[in-house]
Each structure stands twice: as structure tokens, then as C-alpha cells.
Protein backbone atom coordinates (compact mmCIF):
# COMPACT_ATOMS: atom_id res chain seq x y z
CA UNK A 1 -9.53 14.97 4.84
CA UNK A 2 -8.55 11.81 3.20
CA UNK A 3 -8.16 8.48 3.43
CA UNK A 4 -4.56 6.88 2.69
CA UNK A 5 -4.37 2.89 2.34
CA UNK A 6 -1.15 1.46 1.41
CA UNK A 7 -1.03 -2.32 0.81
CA UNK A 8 1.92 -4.05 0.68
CA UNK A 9 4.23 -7.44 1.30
CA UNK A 10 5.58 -7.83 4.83
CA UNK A 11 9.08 -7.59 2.98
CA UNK A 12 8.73 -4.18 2.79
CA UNK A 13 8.14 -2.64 5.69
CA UNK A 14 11.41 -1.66 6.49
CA UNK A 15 10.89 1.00 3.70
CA UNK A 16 7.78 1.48 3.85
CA UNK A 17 8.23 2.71 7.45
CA UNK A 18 11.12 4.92 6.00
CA UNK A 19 8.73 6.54 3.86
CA UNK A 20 5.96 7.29 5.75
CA UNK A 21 8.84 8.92 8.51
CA UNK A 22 9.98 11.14 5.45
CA UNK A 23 6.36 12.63 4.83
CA UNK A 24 6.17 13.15 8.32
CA UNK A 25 2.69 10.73 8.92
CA UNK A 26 3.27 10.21 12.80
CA UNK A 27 -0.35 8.35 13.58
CA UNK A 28 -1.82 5.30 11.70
CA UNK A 29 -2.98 1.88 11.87
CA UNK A 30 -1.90 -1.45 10.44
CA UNK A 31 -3.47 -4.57 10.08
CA UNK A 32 -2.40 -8.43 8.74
CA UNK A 33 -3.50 -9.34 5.50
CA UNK A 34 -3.26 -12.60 4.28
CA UNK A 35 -3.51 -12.63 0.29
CA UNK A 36 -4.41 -15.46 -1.77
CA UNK A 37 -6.29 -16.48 -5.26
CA UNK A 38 -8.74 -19.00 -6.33
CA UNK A 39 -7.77 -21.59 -8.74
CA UNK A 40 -9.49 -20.57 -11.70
CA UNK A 41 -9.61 -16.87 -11.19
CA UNK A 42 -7.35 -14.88 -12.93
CA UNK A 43 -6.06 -11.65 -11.27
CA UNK A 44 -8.19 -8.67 -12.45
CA UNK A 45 -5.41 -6.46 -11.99
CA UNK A 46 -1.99 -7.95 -13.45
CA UNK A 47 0.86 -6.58 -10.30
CA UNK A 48 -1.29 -7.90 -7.88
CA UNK A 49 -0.16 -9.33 -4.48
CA UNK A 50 -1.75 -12.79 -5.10
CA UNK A 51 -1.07 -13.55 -8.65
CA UNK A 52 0.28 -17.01 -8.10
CA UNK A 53 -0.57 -20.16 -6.18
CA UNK A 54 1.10 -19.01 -2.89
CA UNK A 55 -0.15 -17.37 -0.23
CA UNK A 56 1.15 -13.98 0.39
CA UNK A 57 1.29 -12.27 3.61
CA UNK A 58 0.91 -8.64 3.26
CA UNK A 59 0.29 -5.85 5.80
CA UNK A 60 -2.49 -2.83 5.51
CA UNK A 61 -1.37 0.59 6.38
CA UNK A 62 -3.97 3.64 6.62
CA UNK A 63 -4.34 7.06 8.10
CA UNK A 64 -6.60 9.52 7.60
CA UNK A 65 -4.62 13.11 6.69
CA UNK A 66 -5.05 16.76 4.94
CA UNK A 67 -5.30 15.47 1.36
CA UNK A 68 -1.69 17.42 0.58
CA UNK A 69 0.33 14.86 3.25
CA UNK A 70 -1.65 11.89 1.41
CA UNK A 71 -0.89 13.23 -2.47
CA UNK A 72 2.80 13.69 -1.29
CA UNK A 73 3.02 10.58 0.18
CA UNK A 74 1.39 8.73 -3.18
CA UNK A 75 4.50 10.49 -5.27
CA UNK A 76 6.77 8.88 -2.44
CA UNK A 77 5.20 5.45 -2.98
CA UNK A 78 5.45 6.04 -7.18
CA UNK A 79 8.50 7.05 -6.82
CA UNK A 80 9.70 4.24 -4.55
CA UNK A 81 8.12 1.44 -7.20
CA UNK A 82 9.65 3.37 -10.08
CA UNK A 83 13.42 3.52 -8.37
CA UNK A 84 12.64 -1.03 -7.44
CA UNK A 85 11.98 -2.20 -10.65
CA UNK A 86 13.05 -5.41 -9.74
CA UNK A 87 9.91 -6.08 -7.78
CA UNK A 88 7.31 -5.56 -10.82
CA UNK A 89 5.33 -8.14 -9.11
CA UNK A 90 5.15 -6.75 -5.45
CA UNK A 91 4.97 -3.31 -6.15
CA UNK A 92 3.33 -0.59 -2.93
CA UNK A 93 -0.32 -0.22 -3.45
CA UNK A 94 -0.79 3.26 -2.65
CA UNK A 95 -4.71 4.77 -2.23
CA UNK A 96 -6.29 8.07 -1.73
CA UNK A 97 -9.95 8.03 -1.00
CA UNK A 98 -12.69 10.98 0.39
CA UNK A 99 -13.53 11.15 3.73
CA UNK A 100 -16.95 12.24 3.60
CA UNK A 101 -17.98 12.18 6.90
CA UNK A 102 -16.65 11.27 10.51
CA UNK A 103 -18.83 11.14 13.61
């Protein structure tokens, strides 16, 4: 089993909705996230979410599924970024991460 996160902008969650119906993930969770950055601090990673002096509201999607419905669904998000490149800066953040053990 595995863990899928996908972080991304309110903006898109028309289509990110649309993608997750396409890969057939029925069941998971979302919460609010409210991005931001520090004066001083540059971003350690360049794309992301809060890389200038606005806020950012963003949304956190995850579901734990067999790990091929989460590596499919990471070529769906790749592929969705690659087809937008308009939105370099607000790319889908898309995660797979071990599920070692569940109680």
C-alpha cells in the first residue's frame, strides 16, 4: 500500500477532481492549506506554492491505494503539468510514499 499526497492551488481543483475520476480513486481526504513564506527565506525548492509575498491557499489531497493506482495517477499529474505549461509556478505536487504499517 501507498501513500498518495497531491498538493495543489484551490484553482485547480476542477481538474484535479477530473483526474483523480479518470484513475478511478473513489475514497480520499482533503484538507485546507494555507501557504505562505518568511521574509528572508528563500524557497528551497524553486515551483513552490509560496514563492512570493502572497499568501496562497492551496488544498491537500491523499489516499492511501495499491502502489499501481498511485504510480498511474503520478504519470496523470506529470502529464497534466507537462500539457499547462503556462502555470510553471503552480504546478500539482504529486507524492508517493510507503505505508509501512496500519493498525
Amino acid at each position: 500500500m501507498k501513500l498518495l499526497l497531491i498538493l495543489y492551488i484551490e484553482e485547480h481543483e476542477k481538474e484535479v477532481r477530473k483526474i483523480l475520476r479518470s484513475q478511478k480513486i473513489q475514497m480520499y481526504s482533503e484538507v485546507d492549506v494555507k501557504g505562505f513564506k518568511n521574509e528572508n527565506h528563500e524557497a528551497d525548492i524553486d515551483n513552490w506554492f509560496a514563492h512570493d509575498e502572497v499568501e496562497r491557499f492551496s488544498k491537500l489531497f491523499f489516499s492511501i491505494q495499491s502502489d499501481q493506482k498511485v504510480s498511474a495517477m503520478l504519470g496523470a499529474v506529470k502529464s497534466y503539468n507537462e500539457m499547462h505549461e503556462g502555470m510553471e509556478n503552480y504546478p500539482l505536487h504529486a507524492y508517493k510514499l510507503n505505508v509501512e504499517e496500519t493498525v
